[in-house]
N, C-alpha and C. Protein backbone atom coordinates (compact mmCIF):
# COMPACT_ATOMS: atom_id res chain seq x y z
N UNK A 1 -78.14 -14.90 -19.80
CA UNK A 1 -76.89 -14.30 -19.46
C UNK A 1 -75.75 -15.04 -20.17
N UNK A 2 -75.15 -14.17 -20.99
CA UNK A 2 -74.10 -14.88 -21.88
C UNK A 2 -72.60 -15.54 -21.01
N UNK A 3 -72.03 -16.47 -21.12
CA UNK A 3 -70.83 -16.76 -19.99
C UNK A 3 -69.77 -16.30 -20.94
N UNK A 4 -68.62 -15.89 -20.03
CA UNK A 4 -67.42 -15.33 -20.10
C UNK A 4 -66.60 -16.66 -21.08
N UNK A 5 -66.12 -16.50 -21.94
CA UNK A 5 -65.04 -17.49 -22.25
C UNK A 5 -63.82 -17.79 -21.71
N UNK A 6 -63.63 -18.81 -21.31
CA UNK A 6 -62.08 -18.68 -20.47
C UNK A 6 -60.94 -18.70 -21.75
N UNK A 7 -60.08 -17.98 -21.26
CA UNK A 7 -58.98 -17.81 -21.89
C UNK A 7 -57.77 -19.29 -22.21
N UNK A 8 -57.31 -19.58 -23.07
CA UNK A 8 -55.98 -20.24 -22.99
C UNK A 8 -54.93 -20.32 -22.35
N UNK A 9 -54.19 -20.58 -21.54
CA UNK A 9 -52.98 -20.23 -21.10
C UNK A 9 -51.95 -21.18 -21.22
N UNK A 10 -50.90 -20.61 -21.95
CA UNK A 10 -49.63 -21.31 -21.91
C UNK A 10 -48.85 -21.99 -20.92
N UNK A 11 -48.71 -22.65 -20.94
CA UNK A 11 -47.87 -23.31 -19.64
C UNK A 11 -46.47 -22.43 -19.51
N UNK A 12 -46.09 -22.42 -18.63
CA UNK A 12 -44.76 -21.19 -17.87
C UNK A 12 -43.83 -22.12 -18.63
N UNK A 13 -42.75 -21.26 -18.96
CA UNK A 13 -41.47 -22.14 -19.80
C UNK A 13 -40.61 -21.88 -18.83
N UNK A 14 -39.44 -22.14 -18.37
CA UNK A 14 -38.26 -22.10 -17.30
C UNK A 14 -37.15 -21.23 -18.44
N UNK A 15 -37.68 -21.87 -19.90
CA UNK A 15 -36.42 -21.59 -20.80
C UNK A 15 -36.22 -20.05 -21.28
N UNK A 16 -37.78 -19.66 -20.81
CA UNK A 16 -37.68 -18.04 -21.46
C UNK A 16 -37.15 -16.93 -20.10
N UNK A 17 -37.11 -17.50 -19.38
CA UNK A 17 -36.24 -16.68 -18.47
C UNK A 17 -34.71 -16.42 -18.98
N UNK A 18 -34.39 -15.19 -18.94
CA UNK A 18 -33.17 -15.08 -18.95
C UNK A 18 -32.31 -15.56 -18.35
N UNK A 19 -30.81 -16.05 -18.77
CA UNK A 19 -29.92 -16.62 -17.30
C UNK A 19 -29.35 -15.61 -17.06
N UNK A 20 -28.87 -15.72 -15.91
CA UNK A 20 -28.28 -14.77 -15.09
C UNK A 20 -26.85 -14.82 -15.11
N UNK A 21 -26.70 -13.52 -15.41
CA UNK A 21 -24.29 -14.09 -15.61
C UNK A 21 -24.11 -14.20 -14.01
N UNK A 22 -23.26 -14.95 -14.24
CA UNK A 22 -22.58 -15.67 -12.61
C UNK A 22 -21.44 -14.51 -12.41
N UNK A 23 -21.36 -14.03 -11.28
CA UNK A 23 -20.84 -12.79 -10.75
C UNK A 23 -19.64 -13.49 -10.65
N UNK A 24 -18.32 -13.33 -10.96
CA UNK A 24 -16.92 -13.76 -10.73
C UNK A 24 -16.51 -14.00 -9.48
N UNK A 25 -15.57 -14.27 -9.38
CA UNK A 25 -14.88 -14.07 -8.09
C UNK A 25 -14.29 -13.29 -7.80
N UNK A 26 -13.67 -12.50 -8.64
CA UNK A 26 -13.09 -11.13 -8.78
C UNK A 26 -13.83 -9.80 -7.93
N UNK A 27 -15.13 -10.40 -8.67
CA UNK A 27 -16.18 -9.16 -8.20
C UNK A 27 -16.75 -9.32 -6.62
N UNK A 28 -16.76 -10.96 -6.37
CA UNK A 28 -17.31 -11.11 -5.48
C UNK A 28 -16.12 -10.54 -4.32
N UNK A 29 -14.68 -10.54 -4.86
CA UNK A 29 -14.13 -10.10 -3.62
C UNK A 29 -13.84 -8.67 -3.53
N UNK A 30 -14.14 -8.03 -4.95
CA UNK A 30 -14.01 -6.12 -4.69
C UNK A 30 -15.05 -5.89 -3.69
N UNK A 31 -16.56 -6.75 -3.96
CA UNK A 31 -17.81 -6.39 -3.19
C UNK A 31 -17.49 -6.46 -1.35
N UNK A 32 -16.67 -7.69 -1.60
CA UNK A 32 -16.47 -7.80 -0.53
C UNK A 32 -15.88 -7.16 0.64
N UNK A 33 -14.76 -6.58 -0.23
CA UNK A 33 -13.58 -5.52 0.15
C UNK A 33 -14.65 -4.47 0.35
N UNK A 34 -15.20 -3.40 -0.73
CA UNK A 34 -15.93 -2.65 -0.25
C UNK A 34 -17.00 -2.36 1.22
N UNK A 35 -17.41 -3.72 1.30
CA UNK A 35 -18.64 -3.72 2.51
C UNK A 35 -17.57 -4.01 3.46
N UNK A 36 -16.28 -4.53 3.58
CA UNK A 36 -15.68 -4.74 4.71
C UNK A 36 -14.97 -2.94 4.98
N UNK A 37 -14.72 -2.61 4.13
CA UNK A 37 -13.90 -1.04 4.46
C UNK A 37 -14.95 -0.31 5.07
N UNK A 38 -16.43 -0.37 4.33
CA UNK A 38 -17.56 0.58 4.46
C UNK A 38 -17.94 0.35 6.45
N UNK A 39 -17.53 -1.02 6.37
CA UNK A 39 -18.18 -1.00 7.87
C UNK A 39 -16.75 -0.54 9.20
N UNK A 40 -15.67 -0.59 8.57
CA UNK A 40 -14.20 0.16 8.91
C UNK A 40 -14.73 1.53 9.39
N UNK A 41 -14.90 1.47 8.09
CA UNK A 41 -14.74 3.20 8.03
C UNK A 41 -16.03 3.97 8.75
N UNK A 42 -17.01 3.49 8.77
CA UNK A 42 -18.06 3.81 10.02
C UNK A 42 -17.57 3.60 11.39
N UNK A 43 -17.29 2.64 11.39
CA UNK A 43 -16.54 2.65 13.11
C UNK A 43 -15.54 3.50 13.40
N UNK A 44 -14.81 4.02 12.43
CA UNK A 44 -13.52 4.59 12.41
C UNK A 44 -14.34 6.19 12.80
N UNK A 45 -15.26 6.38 11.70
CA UNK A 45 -16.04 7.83 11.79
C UNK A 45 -16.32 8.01 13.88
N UNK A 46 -17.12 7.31 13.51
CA UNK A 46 -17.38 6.53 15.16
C UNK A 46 -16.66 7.17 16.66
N UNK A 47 -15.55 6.37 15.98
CA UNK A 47 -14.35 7.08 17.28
C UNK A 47 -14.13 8.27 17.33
N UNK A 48 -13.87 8.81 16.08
CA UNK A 48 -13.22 10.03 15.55
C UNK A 48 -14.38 11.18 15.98
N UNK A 49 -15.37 10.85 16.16
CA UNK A 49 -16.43 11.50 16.63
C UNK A 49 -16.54 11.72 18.09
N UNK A 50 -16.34 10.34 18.58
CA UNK A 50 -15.82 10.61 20.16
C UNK A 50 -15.25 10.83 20.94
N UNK A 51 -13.87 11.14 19.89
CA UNK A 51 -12.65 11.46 20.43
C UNK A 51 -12.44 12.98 20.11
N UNK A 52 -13.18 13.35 19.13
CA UNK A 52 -13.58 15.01 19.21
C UNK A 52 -14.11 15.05 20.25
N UNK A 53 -15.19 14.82 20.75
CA UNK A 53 -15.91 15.25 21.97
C UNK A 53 -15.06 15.26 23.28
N UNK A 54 -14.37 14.13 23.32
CA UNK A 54 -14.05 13.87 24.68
C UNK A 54 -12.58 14.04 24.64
N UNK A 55 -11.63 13.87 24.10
CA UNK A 55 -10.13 14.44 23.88
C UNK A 55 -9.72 14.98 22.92
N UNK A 56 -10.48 16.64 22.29
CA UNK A 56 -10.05 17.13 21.01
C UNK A 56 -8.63 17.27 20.83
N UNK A 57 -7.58 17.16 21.82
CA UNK A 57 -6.04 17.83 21.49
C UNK A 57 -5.21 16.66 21.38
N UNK A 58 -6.20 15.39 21.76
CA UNK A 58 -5.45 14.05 21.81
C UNK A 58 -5.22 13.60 20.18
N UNK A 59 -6.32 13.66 19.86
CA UNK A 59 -6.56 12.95 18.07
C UNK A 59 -6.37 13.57 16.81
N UNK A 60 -4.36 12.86 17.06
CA UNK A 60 -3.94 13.59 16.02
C UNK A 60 -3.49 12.26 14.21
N UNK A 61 -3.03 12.06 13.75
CA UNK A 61 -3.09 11.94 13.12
C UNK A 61 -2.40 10.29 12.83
N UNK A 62 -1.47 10.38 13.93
CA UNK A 62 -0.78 8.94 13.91
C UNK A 62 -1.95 8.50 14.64
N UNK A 63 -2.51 8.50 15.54
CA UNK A 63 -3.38 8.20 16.43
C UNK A 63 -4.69 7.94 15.76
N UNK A 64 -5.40 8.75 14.67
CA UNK A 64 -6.39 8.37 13.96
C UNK A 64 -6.07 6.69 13.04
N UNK A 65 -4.30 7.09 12.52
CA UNK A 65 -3.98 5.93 11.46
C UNK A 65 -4.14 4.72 12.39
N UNK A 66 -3.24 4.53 13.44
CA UNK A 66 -3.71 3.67 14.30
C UNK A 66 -5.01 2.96 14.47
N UNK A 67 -6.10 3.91 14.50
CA UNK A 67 -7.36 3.48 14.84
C UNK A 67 -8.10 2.89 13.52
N UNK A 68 -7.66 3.29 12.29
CA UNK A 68 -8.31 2.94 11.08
C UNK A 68 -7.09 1.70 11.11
N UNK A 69 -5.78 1.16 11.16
CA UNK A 69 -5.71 -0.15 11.23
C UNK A 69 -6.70 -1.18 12.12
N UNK A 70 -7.01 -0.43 13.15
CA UNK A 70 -7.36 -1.40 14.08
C UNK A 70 -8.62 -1.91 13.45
N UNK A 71 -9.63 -0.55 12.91
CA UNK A 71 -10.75 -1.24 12.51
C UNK A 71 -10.61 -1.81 11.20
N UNK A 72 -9.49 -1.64 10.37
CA UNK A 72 -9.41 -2.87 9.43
C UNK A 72 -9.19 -4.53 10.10
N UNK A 73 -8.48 -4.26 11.06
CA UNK A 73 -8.40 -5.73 12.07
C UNK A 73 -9.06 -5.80 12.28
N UNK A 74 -10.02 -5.72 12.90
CA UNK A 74 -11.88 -6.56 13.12
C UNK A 74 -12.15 -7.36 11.92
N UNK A 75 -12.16 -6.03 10.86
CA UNK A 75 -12.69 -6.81 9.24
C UNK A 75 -12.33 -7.84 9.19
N UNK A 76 -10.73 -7.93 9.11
CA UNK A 76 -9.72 -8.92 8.99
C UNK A 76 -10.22 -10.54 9.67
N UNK A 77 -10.40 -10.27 10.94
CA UNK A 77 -10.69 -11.04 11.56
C UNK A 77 -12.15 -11.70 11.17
N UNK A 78 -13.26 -10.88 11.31
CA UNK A 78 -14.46 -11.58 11.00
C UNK A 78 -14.54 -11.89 9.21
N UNK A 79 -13.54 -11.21 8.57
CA UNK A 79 -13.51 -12.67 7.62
C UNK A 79 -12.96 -13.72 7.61
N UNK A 80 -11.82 -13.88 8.40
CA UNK A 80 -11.43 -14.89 8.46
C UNK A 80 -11.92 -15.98 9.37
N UNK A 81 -13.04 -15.26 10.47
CA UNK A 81 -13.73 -16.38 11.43
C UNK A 81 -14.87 -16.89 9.73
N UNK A 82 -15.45 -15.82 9.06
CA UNK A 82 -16.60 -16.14 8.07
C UNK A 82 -16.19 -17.18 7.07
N UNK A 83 -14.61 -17.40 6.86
CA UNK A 83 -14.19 -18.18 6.26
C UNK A 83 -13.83 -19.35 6.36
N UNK A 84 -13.51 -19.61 8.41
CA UNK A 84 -13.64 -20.75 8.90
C UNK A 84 -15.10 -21.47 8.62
N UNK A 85 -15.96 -20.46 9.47
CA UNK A 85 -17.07 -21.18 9.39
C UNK A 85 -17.72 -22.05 7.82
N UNK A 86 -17.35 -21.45 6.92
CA UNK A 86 -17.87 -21.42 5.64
C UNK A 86 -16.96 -23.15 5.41
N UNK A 87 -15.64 -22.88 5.81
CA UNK A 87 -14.74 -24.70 5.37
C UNK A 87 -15.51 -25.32 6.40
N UNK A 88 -16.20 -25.23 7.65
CA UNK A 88 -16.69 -26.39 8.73
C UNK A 88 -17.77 -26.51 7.94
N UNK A 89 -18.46 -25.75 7.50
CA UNK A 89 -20.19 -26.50 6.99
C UNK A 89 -19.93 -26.76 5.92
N UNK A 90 -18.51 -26.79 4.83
CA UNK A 90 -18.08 -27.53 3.62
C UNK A 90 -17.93 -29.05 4.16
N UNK A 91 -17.45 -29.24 5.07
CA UNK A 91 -17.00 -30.23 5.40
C UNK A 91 -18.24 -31.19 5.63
N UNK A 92 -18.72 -30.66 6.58
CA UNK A 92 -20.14 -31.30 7.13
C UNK A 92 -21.25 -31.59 5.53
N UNK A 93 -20.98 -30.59 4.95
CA UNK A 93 -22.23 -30.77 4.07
C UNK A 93 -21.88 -31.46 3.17
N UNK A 94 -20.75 -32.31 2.91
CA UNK A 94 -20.23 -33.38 1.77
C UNK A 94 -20.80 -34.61 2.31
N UNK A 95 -21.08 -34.59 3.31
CA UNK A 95 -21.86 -35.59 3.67
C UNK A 95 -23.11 -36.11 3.73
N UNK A 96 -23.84 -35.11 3.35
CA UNK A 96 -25.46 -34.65 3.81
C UNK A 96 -25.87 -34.67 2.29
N UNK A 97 -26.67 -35.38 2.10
CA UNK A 97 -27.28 -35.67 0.25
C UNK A 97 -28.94 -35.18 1.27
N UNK A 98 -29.96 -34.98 0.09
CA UNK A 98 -30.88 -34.63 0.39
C UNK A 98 -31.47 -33.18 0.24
N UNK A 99 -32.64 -32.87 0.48
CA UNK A 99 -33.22 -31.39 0.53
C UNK A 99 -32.87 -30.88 1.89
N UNK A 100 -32.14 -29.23 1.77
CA UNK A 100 -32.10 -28.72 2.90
C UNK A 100 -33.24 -28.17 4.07
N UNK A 101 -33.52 -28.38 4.86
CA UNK A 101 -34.77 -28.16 5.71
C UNK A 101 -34.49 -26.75 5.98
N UNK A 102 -33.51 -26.08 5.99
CA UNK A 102 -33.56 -24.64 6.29
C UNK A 102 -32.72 -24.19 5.51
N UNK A 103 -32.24 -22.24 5.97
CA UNK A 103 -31.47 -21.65 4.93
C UNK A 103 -30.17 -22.24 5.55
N UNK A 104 -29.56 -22.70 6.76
CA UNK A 104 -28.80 -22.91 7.16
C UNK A 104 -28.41 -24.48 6.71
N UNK A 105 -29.05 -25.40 6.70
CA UNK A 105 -29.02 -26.97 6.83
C UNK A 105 -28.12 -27.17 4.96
N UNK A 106 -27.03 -26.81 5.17
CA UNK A 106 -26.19 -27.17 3.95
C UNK A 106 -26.23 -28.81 3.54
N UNK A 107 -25.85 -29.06 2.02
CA UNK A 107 -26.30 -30.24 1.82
C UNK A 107 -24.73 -30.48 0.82
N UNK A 108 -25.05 -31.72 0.11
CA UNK A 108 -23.59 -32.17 -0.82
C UNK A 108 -24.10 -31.09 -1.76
N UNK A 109 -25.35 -30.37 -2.37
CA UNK A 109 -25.64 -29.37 -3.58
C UNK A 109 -24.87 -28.30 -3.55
N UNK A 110 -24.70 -27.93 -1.83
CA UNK A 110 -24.18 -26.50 -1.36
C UNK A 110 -22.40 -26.41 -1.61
N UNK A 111 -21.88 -27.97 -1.59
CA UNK A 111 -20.14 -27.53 -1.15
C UNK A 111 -19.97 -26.79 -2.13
N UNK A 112 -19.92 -26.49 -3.11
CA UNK A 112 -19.24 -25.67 -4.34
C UNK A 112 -19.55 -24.17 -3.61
N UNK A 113 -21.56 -23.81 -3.72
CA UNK A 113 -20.68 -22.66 -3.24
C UNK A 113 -20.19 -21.97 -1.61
N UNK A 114 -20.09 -23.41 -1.02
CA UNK A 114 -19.72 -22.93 0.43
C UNK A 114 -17.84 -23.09 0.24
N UNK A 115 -17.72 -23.59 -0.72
CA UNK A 115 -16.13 -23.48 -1.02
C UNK A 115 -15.84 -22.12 -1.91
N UNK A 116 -16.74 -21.78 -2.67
CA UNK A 116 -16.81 -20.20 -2.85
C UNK A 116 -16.31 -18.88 -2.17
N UNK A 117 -17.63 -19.39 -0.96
CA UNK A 117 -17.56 -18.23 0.02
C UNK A 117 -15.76 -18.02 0.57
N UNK A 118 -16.00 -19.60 1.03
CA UNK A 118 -14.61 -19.67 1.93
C UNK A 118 -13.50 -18.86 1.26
N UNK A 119 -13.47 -19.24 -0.11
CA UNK A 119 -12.23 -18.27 -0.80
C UNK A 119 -12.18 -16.83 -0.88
N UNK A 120 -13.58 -16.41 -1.31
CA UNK A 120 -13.98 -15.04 -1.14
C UNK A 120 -13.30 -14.55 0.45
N UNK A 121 -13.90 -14.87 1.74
CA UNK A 121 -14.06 -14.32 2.82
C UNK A 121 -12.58 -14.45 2.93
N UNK A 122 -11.84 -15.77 2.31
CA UNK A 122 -9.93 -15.42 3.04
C UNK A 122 -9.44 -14.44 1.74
N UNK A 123 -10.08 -14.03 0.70
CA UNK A 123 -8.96 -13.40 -0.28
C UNK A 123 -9.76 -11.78 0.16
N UNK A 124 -10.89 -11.43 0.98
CA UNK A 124 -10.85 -10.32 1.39
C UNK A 124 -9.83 -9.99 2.52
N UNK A 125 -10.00 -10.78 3.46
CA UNK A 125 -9.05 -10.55 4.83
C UNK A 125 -7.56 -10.27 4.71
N UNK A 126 -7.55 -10.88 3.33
CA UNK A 126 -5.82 -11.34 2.89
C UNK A 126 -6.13 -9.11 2.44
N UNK A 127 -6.30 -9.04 1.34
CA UNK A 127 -6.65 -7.79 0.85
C UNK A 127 -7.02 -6.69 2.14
N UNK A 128 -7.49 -6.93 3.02
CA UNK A 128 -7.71 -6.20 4.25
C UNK A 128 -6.19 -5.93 4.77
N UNK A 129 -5.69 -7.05 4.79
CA UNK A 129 -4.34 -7.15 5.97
C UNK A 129 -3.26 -6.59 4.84
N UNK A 130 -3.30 -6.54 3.85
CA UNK A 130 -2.07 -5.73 2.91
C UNK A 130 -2.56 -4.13 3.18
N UNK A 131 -3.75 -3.89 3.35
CA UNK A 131 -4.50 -2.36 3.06
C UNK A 131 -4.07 -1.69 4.70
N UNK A 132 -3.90 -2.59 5.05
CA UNK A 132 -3.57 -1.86 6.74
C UNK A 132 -2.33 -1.61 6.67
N UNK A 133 -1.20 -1.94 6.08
CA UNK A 133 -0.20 -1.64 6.07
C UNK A 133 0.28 -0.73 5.04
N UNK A 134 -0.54 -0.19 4.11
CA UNK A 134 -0.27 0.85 2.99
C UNK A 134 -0.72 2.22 3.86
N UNK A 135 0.35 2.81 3.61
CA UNK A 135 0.43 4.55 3.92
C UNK A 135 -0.59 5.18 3.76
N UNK A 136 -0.41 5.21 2.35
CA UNK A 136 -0.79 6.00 1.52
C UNK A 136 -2.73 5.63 1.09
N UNK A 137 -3.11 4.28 1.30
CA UNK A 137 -4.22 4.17 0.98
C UNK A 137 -4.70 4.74 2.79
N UNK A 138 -3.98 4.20 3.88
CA UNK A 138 -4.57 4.52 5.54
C UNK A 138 -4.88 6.13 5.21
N UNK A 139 -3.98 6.81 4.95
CA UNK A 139 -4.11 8.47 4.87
C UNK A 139 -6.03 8.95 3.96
N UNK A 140 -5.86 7.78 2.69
CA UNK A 140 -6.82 8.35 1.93
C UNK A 140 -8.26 7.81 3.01
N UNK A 141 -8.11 6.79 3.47
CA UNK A 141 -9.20 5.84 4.26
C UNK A 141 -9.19 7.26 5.48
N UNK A 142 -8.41 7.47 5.98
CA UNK A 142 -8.65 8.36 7.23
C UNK A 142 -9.16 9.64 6.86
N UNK A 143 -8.83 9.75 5.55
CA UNK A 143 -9.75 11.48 5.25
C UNK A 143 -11.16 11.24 4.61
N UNK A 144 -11.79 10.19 4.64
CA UNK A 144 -12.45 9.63 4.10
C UNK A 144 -13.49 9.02 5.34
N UNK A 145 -13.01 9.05 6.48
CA UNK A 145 -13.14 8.78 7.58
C UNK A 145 -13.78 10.41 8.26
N UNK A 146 -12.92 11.01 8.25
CA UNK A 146 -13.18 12.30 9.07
C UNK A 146 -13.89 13.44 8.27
N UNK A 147 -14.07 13.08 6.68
CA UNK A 147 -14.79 13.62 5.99
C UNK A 147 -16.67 13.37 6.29
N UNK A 148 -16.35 12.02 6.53
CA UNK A 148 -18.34 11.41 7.24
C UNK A 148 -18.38 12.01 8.68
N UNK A 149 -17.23 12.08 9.69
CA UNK A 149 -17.68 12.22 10.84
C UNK A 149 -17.80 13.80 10.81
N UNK A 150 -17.73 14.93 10.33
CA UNK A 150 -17.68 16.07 10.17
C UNK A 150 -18.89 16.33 9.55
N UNK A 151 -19.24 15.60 8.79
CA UNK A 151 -20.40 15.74 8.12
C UNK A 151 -21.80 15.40 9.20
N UNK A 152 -21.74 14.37 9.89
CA UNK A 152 -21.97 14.13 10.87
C UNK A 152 -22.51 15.19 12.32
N UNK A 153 -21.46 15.41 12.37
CA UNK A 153 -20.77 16.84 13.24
C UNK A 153 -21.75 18.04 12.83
N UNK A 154 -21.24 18.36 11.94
CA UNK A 154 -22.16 19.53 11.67
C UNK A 154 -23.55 19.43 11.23
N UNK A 155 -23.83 18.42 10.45
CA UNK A 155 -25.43 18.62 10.49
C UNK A 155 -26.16 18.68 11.55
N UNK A 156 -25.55 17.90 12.79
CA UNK A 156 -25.89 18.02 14.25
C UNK A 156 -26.17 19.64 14.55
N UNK A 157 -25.36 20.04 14.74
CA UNK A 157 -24.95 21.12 14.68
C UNK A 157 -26.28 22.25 14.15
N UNK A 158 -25.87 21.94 13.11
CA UNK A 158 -27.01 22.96 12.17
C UNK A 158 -28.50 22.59 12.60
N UNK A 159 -28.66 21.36 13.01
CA UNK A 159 -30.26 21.56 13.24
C UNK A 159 -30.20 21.52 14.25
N UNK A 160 -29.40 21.86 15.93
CA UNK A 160 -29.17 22.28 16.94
C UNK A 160 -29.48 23.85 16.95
N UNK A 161 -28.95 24.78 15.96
CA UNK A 161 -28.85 25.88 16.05
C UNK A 161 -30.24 26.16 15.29
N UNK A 162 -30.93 25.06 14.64
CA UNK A 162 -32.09 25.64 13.84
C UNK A 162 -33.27 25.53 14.86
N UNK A 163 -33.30 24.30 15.56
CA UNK A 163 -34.20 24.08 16.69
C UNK A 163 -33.91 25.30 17.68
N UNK A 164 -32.69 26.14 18.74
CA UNK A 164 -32.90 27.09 19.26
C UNK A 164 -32.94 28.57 18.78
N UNK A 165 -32.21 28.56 17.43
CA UNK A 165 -32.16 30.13 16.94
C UNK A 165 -33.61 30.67 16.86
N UNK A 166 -33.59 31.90 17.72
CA UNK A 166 -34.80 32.62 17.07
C UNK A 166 -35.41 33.43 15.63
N UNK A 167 -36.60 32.70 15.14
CA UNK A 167 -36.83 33.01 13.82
C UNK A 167 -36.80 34.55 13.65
N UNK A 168 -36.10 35.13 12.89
CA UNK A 168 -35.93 36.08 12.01
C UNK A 168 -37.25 36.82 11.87
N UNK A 169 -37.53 37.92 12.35
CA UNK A 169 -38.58 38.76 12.09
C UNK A 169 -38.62 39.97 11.33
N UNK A 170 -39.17 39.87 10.18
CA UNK A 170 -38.77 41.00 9.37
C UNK A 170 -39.91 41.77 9.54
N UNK A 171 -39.69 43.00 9.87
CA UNK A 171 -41.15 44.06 9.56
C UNK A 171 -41.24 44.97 8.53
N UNK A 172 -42.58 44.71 8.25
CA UNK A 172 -43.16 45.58 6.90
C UNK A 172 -42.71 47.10 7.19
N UNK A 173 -41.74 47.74 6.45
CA UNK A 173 -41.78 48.90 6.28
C UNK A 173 -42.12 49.38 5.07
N UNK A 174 -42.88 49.14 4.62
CA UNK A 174 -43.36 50.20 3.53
C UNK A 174 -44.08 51.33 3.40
N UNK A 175 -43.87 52.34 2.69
CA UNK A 175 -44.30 53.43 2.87
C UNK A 175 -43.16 54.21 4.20
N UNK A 176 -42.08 53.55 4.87
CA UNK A 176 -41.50 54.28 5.82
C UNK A 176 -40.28 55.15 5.01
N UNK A 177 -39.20 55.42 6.00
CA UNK A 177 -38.20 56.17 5.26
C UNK A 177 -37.16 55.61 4.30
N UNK A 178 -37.15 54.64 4.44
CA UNK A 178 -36.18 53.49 3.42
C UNK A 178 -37.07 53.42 1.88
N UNK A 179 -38.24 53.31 2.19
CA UNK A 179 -38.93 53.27 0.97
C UNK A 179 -39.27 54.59 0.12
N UNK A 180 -39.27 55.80 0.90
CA UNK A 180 -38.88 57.24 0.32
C UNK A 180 -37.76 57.04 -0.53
N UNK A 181 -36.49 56.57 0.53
CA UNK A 181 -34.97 56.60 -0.43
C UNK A 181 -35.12 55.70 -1.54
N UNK A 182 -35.75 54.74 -1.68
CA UNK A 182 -35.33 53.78 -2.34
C UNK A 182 -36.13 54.41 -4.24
N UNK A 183 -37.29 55.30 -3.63
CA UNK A 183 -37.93 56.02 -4.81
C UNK A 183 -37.70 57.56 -5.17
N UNK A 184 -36.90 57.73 -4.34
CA UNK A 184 -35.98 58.82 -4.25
C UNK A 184 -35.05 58.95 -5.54
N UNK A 185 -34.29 57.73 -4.82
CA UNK A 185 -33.42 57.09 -5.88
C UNK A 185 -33.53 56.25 -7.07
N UNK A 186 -34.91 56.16 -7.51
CA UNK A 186 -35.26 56.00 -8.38
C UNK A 186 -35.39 56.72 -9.96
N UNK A 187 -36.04 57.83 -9.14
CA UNK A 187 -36.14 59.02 -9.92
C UNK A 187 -34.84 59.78 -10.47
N UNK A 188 -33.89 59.73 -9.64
CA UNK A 188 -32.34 59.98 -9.77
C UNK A 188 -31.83 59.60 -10.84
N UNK A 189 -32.04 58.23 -10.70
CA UNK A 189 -31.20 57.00 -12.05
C UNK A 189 -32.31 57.43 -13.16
N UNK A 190 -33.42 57.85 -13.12
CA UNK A 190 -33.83 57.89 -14.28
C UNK A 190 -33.67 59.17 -14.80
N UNK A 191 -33.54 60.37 -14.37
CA UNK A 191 -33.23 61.35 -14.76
C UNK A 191 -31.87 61.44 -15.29
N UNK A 192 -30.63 60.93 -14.36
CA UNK A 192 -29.39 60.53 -15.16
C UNK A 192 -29.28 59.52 -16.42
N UNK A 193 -30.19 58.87 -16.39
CA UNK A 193 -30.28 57.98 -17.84
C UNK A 193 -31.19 59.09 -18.72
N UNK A 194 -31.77 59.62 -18.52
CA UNK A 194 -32.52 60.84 -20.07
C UNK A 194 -31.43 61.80 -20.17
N UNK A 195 -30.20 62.18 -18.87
CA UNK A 195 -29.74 62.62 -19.28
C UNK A 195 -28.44 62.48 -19.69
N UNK A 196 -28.04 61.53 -19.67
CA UNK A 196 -27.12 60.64 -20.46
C UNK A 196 -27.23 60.18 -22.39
N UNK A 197 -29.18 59.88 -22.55
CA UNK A 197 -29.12 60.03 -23.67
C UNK A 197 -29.07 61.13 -24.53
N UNK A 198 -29.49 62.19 -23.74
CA UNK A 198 -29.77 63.17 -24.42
C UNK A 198 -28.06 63.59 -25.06
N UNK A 199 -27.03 63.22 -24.39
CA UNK A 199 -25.51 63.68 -24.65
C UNK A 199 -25.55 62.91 -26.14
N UNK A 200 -26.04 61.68 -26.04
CA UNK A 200 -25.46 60.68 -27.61
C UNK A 200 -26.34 61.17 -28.65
């Protein structure tokens, strides 16, 4: 029995990996902005959903803007608690040399990017708290808002009415009196078309 030859293998290089571009800070705080509005604007859908149900003549329009500041204030807020927390374990972890024992156990490797975060999480909140006070972006956020909860709304809706509507029963009439007319009128159009050509 002939044996298999083992193959060669190269040792893994670290160097042929591609590097990875380092995401800005710029980006890190549009991202940020985005996931903080996205979770706004769900809560906002939220209300607006329940306040159809339960006070449709109440929820009008100052009253929606209202509610989309408020849920930008949460945002606001839990970045700025995310930003505390982020300077306390900067602080703590300038102290701490060594391997981290968990994902949490920050070390002196981590302050850079736990001083990162911190800037990120206050230059979203900062960007949150200017966006609550613009008109004109609250108006676009609130139709943007009641555009998901409608959507919402009615698909409910539609497969409410699909689960009780009774299915549609069509019966075979063929060969009945509709199908006379329909070859009735067949014969019609074709006799007016021979005799239409016959004119040219």
């Amino acid at each position: 029995m002939a044996r298999r030859r083992r193959k060669g293998f190269t040792p893994f290089d670290d160097e042929a990996i591609p590097k990875r571009e380092e995401v800005s800070l710029d980006e890190q705080i549009e991202e940020g902005v985005m996931l903080a509005e996205f979770g706004a604007r769900m809560a906002l859908k939220n209300q607006i959903i329940i306040g159809v149900l339960t006070e449709p003549d109440a929820f009008d329009d100052e009253r929606v803007r209202e509610a989309a500041r408020a849920a930008l204030y949460e945002e606001v807020q839990q970045e700025d608690e995310s930003a505390s927390i982020a300077e306390d374990e900067r602080g703590s972890a300038a102290n701490r040399e060594g391997k981290a024992l968990h994902h949490h156990d920050y070390r002196t490797d981590d302050v850079a990017n736990l001083r990162r975060r911190e800037k990120v999480h206050a230059a979203v909140a900062e960007r949150l708290w200017r966006l609550r006070e613009d008109r004109e972006y609250l108006d676009s956020f609130v139709a943007r808002a009641r555009a998901d909860a409608w959507s919402e709304i009615s698909a409910v809706i539609e497969t409410k009415l699909d689960d009780v509507w009774p299915p549609l029963v069509v019966e075979d009439k063929s060969g009945g009196p509709q199908e006379k007319r329909v070859k009735q009128l067949r014969k019609e159009l074709r006799r007016e078309v021979r005799a239409a050509n016959r004119r040219w």
